[in-house]
C-alpha atoms as a PDB file:
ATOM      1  CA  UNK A   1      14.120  34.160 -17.257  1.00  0.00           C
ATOM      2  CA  UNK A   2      11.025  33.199 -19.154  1.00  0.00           C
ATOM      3  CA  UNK A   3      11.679  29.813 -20.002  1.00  0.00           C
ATOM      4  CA  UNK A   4      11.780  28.512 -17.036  1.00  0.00           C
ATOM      5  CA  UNK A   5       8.633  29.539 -16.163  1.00  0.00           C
ATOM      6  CA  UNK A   6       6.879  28.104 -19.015  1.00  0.00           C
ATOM      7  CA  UNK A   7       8.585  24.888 -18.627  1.00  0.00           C
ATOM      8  CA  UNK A   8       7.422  25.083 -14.824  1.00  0.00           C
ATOM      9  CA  UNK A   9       3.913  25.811 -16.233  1.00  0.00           C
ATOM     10  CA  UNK A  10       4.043  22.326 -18.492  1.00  0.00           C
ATOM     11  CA  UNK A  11       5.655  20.520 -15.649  1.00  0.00           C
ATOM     12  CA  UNK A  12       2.608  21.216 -13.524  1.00  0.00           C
ATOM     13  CA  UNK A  13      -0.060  20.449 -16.245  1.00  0.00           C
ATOM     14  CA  UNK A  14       1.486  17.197 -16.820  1.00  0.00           C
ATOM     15  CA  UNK A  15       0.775  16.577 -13.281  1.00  0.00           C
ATOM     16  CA  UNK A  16      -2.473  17.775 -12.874  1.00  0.00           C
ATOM     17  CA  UNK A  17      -3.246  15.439 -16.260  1.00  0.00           C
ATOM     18  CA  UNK A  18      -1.315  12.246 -14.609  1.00  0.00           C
ATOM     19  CA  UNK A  19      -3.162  12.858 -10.642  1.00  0.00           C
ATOM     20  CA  UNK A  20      -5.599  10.895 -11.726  1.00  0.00           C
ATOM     21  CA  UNK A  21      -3.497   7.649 -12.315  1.00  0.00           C
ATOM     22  CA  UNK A  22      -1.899   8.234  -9.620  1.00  0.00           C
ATOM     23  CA  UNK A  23      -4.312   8.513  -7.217  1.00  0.00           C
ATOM     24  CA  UNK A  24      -5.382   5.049  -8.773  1.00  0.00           C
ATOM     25  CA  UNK A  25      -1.969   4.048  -7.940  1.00  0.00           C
ATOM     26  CA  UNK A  26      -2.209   4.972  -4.960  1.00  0.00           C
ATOM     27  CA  UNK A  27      -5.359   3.207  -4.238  1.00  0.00           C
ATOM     28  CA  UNK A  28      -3.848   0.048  -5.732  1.00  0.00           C
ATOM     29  CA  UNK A  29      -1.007  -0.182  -3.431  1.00  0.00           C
ATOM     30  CA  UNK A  30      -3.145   0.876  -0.121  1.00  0.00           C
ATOM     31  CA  UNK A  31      -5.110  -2.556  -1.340  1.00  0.00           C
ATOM     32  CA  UNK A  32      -2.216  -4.585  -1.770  1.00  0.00           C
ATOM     33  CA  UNK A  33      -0.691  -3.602   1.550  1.00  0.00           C
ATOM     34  CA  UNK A  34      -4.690  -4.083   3.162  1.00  0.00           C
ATOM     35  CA  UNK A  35      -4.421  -7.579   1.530  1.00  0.00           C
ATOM     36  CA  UNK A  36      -0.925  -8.577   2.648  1.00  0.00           C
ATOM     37  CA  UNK A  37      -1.357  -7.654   6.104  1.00  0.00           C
ATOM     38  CA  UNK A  38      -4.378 -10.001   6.082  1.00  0.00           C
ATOM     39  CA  UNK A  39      -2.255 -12.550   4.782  1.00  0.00           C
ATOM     40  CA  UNK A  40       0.589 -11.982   7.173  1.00  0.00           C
ATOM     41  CA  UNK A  41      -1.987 -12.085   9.984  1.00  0.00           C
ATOM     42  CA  UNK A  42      -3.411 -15.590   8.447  1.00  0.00           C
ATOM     43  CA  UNK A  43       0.344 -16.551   8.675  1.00  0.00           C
ATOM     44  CA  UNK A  44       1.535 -16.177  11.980  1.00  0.00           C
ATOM     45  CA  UNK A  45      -1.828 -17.195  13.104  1.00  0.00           C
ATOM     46  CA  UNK A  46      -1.812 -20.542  11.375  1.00  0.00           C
ATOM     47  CA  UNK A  47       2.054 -21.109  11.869  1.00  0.00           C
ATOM     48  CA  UNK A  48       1.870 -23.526  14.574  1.00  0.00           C
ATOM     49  CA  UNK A  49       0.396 -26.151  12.355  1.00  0.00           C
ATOM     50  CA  UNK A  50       3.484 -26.434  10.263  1.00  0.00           C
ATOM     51  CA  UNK A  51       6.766 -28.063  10.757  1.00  0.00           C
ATOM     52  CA  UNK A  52       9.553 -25.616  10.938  1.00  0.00           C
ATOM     53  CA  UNK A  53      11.383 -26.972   7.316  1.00  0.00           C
ATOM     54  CA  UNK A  54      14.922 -25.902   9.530  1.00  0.00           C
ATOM     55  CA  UNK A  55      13.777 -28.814  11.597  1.00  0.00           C
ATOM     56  CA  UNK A  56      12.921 -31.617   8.905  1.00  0.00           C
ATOM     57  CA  UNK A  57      16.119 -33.326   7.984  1.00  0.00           C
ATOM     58  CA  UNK A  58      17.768 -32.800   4.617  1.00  0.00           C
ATOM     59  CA  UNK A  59      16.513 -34.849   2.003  1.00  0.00           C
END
């Protein structure tokens, strides 16, 4: 009944060692998703000024 306390014990060190990545992780991907939004937003506000390319003819 021991052992699987001490491998619960090591389980939750290696976390507390690896929260710092990934609350760097974490941080990365709220950025990414910041910076496509503003991208999606540059989209769909500059997407009149382009042919649709289902409208050009096939070339």
């Amino acid at each position: 009944a021991k052992k699987p306390e001490i491998g619960a014990d090591k389980a939750e060190s290696l976390t507390e060692a690896e929260g710092g990545k990934e609350a760097d992780t974490t941080e990365t991907h709220i950025k990414r998703l910041q910076n496509l939004r503003k991208e999606l937003a540059y989209l769909s506000e500059t997407d009149w000024m382009y042919e649709s390319l289902d409208k050009k003819p096939a070339q």
